[in-house]
Each structure stands twice: as C-alpha cells, then as structure tokens.
PDB file of N, CA and C in Angstrom:
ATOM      1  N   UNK A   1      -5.098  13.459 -16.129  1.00  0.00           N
ATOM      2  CA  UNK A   1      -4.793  12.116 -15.684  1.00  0.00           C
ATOM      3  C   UNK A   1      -5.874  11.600 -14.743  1.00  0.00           C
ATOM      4  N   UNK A   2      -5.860  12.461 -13.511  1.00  0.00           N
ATOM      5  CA  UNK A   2      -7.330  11.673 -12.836  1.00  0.00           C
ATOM      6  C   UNK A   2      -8.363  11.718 -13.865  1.00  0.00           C
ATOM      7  N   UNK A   3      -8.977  12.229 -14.868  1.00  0.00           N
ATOM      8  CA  UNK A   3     -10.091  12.337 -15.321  1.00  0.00           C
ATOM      9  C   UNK A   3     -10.413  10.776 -16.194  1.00  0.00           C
ATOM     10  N   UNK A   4      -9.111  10.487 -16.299  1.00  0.00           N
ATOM     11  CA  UNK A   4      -8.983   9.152 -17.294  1.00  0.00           C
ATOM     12  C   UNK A   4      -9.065   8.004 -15.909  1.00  0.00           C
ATOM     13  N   UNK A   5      -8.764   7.739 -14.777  1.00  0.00           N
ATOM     14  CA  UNK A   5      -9.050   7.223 -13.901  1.00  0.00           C
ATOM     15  C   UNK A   5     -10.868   6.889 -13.672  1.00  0.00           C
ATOM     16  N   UNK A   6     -10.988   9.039 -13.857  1.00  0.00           N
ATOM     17  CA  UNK A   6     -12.654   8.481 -12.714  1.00  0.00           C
ATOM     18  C   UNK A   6     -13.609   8.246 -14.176  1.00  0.00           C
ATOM     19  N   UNK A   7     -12.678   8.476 -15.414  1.00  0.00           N
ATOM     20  CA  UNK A   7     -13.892   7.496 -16.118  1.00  0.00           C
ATOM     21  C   UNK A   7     -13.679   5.692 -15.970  1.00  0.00           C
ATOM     22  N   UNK A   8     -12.519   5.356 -15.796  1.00  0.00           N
ATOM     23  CA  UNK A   8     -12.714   4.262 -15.924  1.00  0.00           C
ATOM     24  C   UNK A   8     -13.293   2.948 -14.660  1.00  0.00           C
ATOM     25  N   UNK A   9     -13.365   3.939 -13.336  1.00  0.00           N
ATOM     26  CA  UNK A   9     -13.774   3.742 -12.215  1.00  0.00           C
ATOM     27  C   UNK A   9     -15.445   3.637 -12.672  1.00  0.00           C
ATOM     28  N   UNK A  10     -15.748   4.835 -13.647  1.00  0.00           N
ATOM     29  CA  UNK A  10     -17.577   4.960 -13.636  1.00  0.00           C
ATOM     30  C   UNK A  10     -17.611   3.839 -14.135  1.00  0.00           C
ATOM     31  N   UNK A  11     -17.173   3.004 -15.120  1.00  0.00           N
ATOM     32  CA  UNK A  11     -17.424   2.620 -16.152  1.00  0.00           C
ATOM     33  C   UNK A  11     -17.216   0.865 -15.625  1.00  0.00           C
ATOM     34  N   UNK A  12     -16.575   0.372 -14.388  1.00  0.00           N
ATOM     35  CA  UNK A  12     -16.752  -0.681 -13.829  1.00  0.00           C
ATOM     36  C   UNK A  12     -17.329  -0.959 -12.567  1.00  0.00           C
ATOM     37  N   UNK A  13     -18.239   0.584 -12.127  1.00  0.00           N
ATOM     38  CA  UNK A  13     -18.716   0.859 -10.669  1.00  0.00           C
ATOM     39  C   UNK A  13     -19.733  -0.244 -11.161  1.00  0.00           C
ATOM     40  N   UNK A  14     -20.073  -0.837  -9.974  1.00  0.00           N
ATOM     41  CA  UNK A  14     -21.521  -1.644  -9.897  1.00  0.00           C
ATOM     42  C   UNK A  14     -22.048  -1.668  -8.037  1.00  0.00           C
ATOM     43  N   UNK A  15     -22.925  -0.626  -8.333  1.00  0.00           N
ATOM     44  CA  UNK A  15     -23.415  -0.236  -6.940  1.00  0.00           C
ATOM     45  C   UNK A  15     -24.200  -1.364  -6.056  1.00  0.00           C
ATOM     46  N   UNK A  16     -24.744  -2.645  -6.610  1.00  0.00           N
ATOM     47  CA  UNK A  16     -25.215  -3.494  -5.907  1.00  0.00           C
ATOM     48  C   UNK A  16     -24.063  -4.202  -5.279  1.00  0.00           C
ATOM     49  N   UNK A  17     -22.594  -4.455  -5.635  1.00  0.00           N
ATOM     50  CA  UNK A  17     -21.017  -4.928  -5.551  1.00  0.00           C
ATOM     51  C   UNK A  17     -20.718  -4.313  -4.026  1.00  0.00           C
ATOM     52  N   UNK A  18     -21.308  -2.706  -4.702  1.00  0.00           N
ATOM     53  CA  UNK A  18     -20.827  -1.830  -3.403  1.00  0.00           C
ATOM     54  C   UNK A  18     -21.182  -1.758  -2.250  1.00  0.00           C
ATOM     55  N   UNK A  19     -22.562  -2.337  -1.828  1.00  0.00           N
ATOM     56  CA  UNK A  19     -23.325  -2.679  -0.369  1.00  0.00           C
ATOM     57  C   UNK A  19     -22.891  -3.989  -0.402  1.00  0.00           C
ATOM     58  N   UNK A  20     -22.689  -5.243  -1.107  1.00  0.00           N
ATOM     59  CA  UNK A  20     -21.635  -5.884  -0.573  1.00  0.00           C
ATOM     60  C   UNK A  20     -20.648  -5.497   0.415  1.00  0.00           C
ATOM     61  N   UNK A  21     -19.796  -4.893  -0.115  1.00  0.00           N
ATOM     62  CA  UNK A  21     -18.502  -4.546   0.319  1.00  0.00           C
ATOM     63  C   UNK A  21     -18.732  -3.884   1.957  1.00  0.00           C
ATOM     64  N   UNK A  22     -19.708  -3.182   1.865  1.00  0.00           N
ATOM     65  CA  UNK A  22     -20.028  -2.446   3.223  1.00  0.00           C
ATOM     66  C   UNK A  22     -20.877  -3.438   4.142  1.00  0.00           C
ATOM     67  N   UNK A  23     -21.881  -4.189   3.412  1.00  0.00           N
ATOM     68  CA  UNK A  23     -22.310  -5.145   4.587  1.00  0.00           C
ATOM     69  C   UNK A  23     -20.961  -5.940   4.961  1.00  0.00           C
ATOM     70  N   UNK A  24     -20.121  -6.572   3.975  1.00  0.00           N
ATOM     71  CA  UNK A  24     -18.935  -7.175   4.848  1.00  0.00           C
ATOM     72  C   UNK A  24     -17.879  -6.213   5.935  1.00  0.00           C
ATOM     73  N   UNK A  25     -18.035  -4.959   5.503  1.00  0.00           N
ATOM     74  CA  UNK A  25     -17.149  -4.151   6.532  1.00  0.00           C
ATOM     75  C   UNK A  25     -17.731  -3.885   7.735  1.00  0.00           C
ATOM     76  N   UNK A  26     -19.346  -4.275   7.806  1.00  0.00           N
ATOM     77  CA  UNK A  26     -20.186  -3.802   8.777  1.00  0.00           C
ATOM     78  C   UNK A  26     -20.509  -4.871   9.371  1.00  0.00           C
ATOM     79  N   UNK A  27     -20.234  -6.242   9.391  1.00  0.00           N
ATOM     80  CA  UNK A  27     -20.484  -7.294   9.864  1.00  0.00           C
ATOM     81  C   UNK A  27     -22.213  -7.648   9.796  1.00  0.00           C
ATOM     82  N   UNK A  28     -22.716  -6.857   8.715  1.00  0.00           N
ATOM     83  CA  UNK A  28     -24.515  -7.102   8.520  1.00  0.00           C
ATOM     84  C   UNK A  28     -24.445  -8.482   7.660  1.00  0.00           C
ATOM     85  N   UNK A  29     -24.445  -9.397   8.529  1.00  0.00           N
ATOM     86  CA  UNK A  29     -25.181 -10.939   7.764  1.00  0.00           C
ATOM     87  C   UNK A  29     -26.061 -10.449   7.088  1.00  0.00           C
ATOM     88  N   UNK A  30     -27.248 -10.724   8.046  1.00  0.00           N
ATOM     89  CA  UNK A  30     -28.648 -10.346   7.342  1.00  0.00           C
ATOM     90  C   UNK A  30     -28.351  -9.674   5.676  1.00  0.00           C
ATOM     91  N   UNK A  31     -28.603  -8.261   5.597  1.00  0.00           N
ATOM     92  CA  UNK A  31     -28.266  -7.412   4.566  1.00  0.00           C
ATOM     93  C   UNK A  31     -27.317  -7.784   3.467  1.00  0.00           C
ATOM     94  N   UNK A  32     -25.976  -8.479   3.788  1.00  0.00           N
ATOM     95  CA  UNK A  32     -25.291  -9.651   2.510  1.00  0.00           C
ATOM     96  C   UNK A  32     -26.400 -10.653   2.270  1.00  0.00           C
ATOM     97  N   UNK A  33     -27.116 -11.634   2.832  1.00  0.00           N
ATOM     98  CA  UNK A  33     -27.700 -12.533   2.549  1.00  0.00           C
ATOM     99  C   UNK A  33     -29.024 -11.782   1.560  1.00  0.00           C
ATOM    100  N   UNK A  34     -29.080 -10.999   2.137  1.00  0.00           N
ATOM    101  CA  UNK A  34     -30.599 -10.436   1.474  1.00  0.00           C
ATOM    102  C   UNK A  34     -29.969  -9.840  -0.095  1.00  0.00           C
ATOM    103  N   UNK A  35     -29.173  -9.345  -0.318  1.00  0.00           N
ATOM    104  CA  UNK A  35     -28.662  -8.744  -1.551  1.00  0.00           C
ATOM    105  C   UNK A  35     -27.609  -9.745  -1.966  1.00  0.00           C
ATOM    106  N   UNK A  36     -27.667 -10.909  -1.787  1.00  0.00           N
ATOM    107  CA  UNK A  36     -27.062 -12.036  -2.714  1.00  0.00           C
ATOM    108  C   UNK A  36     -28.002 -12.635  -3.241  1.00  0.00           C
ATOM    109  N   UNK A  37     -28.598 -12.973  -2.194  1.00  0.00           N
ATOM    110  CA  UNK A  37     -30.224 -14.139  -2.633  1.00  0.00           C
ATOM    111  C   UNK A  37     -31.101 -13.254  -3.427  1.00  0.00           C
ATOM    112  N   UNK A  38     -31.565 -12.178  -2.749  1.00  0.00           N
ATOM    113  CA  UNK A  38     -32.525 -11.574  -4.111  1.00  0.00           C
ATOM    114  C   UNK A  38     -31.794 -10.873  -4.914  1.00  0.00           C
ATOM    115  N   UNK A  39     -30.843 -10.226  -4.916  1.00  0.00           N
ATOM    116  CA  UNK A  39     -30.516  -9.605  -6.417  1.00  0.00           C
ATOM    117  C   UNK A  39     -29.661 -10.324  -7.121  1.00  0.00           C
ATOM    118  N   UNK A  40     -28.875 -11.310  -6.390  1.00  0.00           N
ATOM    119  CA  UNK A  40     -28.594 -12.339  -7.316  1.00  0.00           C
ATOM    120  C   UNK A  40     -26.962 -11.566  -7.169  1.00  0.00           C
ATOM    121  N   UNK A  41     -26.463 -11.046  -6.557  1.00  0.00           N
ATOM    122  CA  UNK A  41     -25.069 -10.510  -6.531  1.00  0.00           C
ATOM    123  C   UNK A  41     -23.955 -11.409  -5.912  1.00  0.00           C
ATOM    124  N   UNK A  42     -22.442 -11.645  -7.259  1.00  0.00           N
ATOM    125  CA  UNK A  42     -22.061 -12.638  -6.807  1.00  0.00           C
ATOM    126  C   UNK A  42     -20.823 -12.117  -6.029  1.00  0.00           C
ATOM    127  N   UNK A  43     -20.207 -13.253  -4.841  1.00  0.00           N
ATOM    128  CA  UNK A  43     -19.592 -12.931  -3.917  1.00  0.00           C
ATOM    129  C   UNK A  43     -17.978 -12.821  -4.243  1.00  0.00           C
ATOM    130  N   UNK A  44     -17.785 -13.163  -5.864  1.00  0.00           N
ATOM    131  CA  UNK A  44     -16.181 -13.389  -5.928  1.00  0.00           C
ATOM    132  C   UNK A  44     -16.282 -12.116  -6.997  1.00  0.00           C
ATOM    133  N   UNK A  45     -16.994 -11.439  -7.441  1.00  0.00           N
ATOM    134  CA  UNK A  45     -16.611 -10.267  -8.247  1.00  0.00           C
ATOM    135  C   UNK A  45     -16.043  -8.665  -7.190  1.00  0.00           C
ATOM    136  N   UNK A  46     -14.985  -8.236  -7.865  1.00  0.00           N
ATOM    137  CA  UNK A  46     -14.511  -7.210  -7.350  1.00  0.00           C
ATOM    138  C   UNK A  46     -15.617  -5.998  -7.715  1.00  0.00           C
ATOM    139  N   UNK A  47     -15.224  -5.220  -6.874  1.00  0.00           N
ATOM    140  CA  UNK A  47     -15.425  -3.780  -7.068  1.00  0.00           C
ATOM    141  C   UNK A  47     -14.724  -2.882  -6.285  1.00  0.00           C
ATOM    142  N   UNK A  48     -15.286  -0.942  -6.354  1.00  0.00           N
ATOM    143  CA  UNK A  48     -14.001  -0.676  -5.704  1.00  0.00           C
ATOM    144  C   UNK A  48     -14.301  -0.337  -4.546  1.00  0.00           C
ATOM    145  N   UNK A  49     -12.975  -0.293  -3.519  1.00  0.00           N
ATOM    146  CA  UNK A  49     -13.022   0.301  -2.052  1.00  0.00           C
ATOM    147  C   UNK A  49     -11.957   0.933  -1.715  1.00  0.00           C
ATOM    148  N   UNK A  50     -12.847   2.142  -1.056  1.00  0.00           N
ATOM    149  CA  UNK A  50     -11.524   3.225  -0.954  1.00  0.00           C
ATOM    150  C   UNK A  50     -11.224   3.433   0.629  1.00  0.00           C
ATOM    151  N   UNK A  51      -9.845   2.945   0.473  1.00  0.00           N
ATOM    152  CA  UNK A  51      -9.113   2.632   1.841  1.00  0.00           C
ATOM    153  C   UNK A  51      -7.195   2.416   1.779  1.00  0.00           C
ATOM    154  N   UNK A  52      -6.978   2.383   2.984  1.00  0.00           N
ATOM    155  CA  UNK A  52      -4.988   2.638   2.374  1.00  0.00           C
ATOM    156  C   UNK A  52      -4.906   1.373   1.478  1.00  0.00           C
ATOM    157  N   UNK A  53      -3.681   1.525   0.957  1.00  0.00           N
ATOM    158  CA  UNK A  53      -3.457   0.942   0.113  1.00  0.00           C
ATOM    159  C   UNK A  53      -2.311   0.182   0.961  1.00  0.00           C
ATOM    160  N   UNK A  54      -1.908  -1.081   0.384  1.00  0.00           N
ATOM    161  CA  UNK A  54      -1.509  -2.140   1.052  1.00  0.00           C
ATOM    162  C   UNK A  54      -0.274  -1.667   1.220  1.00  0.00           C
ATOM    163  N   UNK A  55       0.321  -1.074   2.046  1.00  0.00           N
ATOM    164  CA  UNK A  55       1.924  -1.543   2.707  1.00  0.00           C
ATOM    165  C   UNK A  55       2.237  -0.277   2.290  1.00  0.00           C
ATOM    166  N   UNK A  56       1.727   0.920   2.519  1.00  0.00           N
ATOM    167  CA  UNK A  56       1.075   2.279   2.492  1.00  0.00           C
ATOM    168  C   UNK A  56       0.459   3.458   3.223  1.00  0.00           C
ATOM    169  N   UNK A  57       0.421   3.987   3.713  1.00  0.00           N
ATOM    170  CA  UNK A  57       0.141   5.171   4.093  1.00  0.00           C
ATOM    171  C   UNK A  57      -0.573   6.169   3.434  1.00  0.00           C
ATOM    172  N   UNK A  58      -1.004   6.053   2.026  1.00  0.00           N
ATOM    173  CA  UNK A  58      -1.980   6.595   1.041  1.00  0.00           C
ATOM    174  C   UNK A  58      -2.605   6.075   1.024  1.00  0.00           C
ATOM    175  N   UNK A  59      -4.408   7.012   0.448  1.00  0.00           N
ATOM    176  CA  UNK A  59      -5.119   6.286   0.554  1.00  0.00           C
ATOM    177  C   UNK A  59      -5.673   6.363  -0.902  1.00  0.00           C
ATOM    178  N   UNK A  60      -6.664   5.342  -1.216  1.00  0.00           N
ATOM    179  CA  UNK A  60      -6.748   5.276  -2.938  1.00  0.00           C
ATOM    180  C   UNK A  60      -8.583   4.699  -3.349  1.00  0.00           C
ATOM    181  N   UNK A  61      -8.382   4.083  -4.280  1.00  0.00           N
ATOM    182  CA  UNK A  61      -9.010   3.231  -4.637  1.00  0.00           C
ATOM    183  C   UNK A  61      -8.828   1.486  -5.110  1.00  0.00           C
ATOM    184  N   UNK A  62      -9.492   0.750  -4.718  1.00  0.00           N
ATOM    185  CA  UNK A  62      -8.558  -0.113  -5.037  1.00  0.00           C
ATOM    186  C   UNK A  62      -9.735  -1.617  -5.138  1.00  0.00           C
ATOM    187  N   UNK A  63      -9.795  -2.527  -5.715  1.00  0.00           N
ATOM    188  CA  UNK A  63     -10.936  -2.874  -6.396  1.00  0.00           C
ATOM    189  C   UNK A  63     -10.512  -4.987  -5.121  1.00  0.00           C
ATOM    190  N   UNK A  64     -11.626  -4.700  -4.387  1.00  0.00           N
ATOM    191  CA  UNK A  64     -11.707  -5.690  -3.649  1.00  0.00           C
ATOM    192  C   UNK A  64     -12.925  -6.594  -3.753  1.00  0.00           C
ATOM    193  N   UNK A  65     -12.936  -7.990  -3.182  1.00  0.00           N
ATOM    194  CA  UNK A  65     -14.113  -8.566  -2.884  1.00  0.00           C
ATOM    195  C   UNK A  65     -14.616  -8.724  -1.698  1.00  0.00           C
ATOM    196  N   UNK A  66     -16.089  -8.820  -1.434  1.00  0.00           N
ATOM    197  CA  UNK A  66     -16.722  -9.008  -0.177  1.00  0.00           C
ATOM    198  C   UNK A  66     -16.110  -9.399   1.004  1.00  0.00           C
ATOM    199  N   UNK A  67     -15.608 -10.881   0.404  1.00  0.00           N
ATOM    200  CA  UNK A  67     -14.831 -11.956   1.162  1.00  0.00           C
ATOM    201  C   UNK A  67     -13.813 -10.974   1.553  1.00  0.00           C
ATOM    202  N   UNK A  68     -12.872 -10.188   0.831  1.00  0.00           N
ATOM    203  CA  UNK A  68     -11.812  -9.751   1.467  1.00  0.00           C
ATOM    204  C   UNK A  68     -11.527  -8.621   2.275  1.00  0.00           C
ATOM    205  N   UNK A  69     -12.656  -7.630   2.521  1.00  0.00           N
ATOM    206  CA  UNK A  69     -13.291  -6.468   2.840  1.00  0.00           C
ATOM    207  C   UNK A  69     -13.366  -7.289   4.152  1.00  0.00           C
ATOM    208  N   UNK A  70     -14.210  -8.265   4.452  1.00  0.00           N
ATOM    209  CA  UNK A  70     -14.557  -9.151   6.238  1.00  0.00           C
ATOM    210  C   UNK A  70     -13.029  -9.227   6.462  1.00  0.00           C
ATOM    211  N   UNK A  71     -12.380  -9.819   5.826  1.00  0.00           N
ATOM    212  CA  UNK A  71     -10.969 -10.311   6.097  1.00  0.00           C
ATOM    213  C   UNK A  71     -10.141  -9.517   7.051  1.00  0.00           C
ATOM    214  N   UNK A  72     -10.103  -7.944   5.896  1.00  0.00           N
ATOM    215  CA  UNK A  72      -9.371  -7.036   6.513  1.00  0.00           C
ATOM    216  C   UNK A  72      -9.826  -6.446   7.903  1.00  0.00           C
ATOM    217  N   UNK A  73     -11.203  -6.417   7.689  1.00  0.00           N
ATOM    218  CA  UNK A  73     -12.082  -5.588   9.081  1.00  0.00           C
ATOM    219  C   UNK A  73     -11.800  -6.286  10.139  1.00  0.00           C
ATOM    220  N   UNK A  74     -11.936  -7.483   9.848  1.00  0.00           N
ATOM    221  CA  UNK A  74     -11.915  -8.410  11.244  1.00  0.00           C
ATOM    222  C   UNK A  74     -10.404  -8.483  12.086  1.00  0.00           C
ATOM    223  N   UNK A  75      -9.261  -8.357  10.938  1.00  0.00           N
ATOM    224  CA  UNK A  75      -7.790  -8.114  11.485  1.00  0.00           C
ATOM    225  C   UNK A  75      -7.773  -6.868  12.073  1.00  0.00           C
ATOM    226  N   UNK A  76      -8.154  -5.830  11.432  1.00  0.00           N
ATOM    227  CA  UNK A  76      -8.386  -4.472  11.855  1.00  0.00           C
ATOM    228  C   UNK A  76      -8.705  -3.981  13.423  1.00  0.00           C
ATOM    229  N   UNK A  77      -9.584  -5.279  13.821  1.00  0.00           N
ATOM    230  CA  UNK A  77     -10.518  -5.089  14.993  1.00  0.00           C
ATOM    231  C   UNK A  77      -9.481  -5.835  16.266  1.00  0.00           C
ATOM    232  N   UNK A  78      -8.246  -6.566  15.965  1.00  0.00           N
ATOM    233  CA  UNK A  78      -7.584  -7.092  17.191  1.00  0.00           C
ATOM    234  C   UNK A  78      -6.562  -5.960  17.398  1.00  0.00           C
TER     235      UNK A  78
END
C-alpha cells in the first residue's frame, strides 16, 4: 500500500514547486521572487508538504500551495 502512494507522490513531485513551498515557510521574498521570475514557477500549483494534517495529530503528506504554506506559518508564529 505505501509503495502505491510513494509512486504516485514521485510521479507529481515537481522540485522547483518544492523551494516554493519552503521559501514561503521561510519568509525568503527574495528567493520566491527569484524562482518565479526566472524559472517561470507558478504560484497557484500545488505540490507536496509534509506536515500535520489538518484537525490532526498525524503527520503526512499533503499537497499545498505557496500562498498557503505563508498562511499557515504566519498563524503558527502568534
């Protein structure tokens, strides 16, 4: 059963998606701006991030956008 998971995880990974996701968790302007503008990476496509799962206590995988990655961090931080 996981094996049918982490193929289908390989198979929609997109690693330029994924420094998205971390410049928004990391509050790096700079570094989002630089990997939107030159590689051309867009800001409403998901990819995945592994963190609890909503209204949860497990933790998973779970396929977010940039925008919503800042969202959570920034609630996280009050």
């Amino acid at each position: 059963m996981c094996s049918g998971l982490k193929v289908n995880m390989e198979a929609r990974y997109q690693p330029n998606l994924s420094k998205l996701l971390e410049f928004s968790a990391t509050d790096d302007v700079s570094g989002f701006i630089s990997e939107v503008e030159e590689k051309g990476c867009d800001v409403n496509e998901m990819s995945y991030w592994y963190g609890r799962r909503v209204g949860s206590r497990k933790m998973g995988f779970e396929e977010r956008t940039p925008i919503l990655i800042a969202a959570i961090m920034e609630a996280s931080r009050f």
